[in-house]
C-alpha atoms as a PDB file:
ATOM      1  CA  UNK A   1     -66.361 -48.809  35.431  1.00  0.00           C
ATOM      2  CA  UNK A   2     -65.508 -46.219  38.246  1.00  0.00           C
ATOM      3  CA  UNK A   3     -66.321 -42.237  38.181  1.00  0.00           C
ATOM      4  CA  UNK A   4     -65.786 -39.736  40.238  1.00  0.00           C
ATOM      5  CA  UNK A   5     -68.489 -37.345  39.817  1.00  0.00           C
ATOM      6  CA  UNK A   6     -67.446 -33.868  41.022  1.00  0.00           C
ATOM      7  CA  UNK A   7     -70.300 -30.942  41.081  1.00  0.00           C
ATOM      8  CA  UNK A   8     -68.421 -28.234  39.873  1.00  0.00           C
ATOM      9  CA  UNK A   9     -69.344 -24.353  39.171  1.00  0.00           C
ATOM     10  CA  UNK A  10     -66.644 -24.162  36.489  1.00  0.00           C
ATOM     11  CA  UNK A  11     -64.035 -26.536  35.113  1.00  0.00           C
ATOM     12  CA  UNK A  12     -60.849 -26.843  32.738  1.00  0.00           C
ATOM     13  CA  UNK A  13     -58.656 -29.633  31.546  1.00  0.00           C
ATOM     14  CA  UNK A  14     -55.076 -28.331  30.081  1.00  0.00           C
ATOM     15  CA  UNK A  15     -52.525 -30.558  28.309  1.00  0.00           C
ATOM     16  CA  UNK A  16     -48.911 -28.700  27.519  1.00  0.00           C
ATOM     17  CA  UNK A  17     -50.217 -25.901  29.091  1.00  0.00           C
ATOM     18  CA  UNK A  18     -53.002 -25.354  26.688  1.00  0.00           C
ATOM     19  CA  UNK A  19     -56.634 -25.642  27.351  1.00  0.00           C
ATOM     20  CA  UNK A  20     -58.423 -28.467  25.951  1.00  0.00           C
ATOM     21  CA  UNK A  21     -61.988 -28.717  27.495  1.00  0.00           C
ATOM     22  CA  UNK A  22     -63.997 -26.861  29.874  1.00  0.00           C
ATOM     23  CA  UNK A  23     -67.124 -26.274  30.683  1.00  0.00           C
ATOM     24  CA  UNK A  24     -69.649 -24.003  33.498  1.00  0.00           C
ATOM     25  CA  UNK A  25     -72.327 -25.527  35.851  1.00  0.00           C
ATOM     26  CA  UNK A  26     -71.993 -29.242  35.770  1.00  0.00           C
ATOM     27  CA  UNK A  27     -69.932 -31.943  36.531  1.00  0.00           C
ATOM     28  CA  UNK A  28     -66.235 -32.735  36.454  1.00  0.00           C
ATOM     29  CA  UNK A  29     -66.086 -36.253  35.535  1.00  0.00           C
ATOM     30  CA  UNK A  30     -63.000 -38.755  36.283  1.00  0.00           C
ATOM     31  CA  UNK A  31     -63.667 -42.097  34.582  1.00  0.00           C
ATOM     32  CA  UNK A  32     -61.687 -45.153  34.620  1.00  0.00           C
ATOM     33  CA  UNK A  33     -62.650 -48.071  33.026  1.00  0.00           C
ATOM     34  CA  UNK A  34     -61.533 -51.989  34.246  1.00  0.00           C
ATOM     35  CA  UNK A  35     -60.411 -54.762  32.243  1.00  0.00           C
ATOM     36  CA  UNK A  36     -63.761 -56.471  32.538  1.00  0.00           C
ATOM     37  CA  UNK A  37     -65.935 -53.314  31.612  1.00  0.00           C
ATOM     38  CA  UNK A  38     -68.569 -53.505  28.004  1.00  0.00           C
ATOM     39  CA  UNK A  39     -70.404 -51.547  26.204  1.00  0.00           C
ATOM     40  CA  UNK A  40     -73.406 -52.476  28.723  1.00  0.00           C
ATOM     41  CA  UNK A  41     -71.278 -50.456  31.871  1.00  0.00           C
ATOM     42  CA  UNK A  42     -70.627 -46.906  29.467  1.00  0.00           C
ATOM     43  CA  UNK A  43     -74.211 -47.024  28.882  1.00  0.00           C
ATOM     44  CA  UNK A  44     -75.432 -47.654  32.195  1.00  0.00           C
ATOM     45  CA  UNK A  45     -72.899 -45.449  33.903  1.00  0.00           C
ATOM     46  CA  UNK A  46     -73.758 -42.854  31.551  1.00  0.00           C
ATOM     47  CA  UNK A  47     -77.473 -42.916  31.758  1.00  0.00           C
ATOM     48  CA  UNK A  48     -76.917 -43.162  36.061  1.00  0.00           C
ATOM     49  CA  UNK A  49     -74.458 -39.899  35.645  1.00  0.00           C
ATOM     50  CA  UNK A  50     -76.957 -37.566  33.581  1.00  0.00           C
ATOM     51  CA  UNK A  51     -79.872 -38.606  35.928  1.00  0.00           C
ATOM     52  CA  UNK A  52     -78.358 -38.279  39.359  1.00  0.00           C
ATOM     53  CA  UNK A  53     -79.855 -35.634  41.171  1.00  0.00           C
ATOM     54  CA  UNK A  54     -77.256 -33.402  43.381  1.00  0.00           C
ATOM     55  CA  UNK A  55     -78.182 -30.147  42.138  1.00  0.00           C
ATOM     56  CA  UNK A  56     -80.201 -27.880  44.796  1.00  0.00           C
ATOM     57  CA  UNK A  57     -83.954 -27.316  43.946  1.00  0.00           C
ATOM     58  CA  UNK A  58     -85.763 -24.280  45.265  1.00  0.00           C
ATOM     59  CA  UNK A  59     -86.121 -25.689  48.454  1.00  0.00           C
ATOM     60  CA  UNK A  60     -82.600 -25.965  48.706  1.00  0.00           C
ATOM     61  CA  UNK A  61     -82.589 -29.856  48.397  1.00  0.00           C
ATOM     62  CA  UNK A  62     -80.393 -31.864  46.156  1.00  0.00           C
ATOM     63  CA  UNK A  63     -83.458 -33.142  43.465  1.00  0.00           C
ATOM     64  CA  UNK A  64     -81.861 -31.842  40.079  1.00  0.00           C
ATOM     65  CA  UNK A  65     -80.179 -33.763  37.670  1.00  0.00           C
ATOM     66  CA  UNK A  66     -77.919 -32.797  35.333  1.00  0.00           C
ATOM     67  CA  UNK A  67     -80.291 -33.012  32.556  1.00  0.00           C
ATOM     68  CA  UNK A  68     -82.874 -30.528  34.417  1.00  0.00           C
ATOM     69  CA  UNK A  69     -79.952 -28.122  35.199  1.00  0.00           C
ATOM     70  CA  UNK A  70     -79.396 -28.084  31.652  1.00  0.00           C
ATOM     71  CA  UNK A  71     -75.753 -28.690  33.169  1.00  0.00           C
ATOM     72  CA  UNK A  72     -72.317 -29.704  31.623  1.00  0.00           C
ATOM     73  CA  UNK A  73     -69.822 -32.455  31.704  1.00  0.00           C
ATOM     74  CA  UNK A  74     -66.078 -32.553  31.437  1.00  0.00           C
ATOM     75  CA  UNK A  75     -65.016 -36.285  31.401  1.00  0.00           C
ATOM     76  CA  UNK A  76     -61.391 -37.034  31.884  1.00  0.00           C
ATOM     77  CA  UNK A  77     -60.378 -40.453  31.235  1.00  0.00           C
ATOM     78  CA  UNK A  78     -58.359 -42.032  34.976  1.00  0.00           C
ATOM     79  CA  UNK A  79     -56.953 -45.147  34.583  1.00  0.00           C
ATOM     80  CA  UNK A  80     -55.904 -44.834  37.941  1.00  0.00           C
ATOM     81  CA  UNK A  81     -59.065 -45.155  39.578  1.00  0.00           C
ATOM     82  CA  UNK A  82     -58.768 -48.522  38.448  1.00  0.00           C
ATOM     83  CA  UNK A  83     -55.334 -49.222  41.117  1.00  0.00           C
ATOM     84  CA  UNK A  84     -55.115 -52.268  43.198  1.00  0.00           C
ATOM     85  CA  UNK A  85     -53.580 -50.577  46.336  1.00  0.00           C
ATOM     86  CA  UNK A  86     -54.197 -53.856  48.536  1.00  0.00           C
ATOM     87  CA  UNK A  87     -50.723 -55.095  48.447  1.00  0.00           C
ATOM     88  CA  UNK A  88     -47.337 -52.858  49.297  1.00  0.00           C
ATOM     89  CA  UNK A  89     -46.996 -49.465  48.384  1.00  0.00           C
ATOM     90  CA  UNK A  90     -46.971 -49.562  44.599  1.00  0.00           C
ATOM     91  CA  UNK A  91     -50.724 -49.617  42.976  1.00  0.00           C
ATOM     92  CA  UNK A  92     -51.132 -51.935  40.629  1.00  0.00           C
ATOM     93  CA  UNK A  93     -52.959 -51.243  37.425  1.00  0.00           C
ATOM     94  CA  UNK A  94     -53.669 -54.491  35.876  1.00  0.00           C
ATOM     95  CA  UNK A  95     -57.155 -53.930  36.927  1.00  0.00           C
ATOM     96  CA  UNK A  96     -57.139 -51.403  34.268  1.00  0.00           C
ATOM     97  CA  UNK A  97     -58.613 -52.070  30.284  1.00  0.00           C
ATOM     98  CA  UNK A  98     -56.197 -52.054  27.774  1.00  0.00           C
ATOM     99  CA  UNK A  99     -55.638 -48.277  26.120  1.00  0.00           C
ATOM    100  CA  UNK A 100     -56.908 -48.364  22.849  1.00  0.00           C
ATOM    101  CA  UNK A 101     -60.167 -50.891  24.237  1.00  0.00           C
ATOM    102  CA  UNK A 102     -60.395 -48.602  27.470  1.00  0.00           C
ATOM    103  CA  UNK A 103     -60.716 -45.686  24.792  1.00  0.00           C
ATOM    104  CA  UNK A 104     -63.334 -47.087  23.018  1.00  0.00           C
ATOM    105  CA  UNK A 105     -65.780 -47.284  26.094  1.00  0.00           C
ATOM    106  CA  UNK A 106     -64.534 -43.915  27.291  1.00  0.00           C
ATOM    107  CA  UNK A 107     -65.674 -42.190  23.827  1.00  0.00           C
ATOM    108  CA  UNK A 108     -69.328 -44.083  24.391  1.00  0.00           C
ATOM    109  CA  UNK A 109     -69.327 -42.962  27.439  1.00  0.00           C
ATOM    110  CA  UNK A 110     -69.441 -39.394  26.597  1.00  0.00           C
ATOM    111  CA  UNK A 111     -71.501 -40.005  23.098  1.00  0.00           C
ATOM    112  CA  UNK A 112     -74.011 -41.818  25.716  1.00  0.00           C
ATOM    113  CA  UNK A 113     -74.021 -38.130  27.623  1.00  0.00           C
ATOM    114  CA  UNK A 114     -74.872 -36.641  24.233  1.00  0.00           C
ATOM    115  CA  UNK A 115     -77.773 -38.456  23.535  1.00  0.00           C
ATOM    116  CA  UNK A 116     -79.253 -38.706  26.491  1.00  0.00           C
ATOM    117  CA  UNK A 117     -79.194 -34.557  25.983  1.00  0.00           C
ATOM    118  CA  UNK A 118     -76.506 -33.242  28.491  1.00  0.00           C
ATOM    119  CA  UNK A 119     -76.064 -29.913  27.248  1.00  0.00           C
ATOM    120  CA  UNK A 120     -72.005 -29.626  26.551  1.00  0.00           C
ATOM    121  CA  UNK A 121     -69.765 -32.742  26.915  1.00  0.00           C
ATOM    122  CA  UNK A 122     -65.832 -31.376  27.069  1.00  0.00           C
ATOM    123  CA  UNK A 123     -62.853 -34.079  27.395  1.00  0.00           C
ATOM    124  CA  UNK A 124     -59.770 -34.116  28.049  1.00  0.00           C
ATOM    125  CA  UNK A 125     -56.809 -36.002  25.648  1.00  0.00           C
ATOM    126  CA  UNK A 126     -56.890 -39.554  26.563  1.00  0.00           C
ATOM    127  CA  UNK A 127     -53.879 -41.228  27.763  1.00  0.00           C
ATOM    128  CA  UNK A 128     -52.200 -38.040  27.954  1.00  0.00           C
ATOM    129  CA  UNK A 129     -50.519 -35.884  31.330  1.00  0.00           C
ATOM    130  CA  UNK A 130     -53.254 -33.512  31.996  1.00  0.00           C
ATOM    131  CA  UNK A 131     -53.706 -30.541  34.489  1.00  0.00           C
ATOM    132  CA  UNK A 132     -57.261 -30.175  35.746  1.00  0.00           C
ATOM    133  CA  UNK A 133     -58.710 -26.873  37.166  1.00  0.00           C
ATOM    134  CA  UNK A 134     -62.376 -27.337  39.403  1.00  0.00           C
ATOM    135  CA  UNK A 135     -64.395 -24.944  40.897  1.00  0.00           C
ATOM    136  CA  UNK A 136     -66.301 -27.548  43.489  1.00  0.00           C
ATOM    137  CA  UNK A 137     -69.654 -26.047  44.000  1.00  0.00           C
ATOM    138  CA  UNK A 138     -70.974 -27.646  47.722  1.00  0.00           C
ATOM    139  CA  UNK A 139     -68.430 -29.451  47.809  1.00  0.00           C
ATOM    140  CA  UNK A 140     -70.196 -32.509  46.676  1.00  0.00           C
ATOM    141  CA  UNK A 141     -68.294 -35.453  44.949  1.00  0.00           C
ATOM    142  CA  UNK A 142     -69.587 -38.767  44.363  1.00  0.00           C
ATOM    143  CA  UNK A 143     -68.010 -42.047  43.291  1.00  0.00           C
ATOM    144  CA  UNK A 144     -69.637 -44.519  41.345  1.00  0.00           C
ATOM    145  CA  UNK A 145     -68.678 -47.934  40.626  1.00  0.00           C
ATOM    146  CA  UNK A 146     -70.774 -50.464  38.245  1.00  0.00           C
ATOM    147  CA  UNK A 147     -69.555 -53.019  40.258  1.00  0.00           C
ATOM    148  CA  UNK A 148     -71.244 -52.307  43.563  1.00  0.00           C
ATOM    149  CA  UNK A 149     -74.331 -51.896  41.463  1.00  0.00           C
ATOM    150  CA  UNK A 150     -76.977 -54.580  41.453  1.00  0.00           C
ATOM    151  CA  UNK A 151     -78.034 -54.653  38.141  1.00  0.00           C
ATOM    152  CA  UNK A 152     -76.787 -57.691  35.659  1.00  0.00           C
ATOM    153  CA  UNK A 153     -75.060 -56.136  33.421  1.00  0.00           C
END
């Protein structure tokens, strides 16, 4: 599972021109999930996401999570983080899960968020074309892979 983690002031997701999610102080969340991704990486991905600390304490050093922010999420499913570029010019996207199984581990994802108390969790529509709005706040963006991780999951 892959996510780009975006600290954002303030951020919107629009599909047909009409505003579906958004959210204030938090993160702006691209996640795409591979063909080989479980249960096990949502969970783990999610719990790494709401503890990561990149928000400024009063010493003006990144110690926060999102959790002690009391921060937001907007999670926008990207099966195109999941593109093989290695080969000609064309990505390939067989490295991506199936839709409707990719969707399943994209909605734990965000229930995972839920539980483990982020504040607001906004999405976008999965699958569909979707314009997204950020307001980067450092700018500080992150990308997170399970597999570079060296856990067993």
């Amino acid at each position: 599972m892959k996510a780009i983690i975006q600290r954002v002031s303030a951020a919107s997701v629009a599909v047909d021109g009409k505003q579906v999610g958004a959210i204030g102080r938090g993160f702006m969340i691209l996640l795409g999930v591979g063909s080989e991704d479980t249960e096990q990486h949502a969970r783990v991905m999610a719990e790494k996401v709401a503890n990561l600390r990149i928000f400024t304490d009063e010493n003006d050093k990144m110690n926060l999570s999102l959790l002690e922010v009391q921060g937001e999420a907007l999670v926008v499913s990207n099966f195109t983080l999941c593109a093989d570029t290695s080969h000609g010019r064309r990505p390939s996207f067989i490295g991506a899960k199936r839709p409707e199984e990719a969707n399943v581990l994209y909605e734990l994802f965000m229930a995972e968020l839920k539980r483990l108390g982020v504040s607001k969790v906004a999405c976008g529509v999965f699958g569909a074309s979707m314009q997204v709005s950020i307001e980067n706040n450092g700018p500080v963006t992150l990308i997170l892979n399970t597999d570079d991780w060296k856990i067993k999951l």
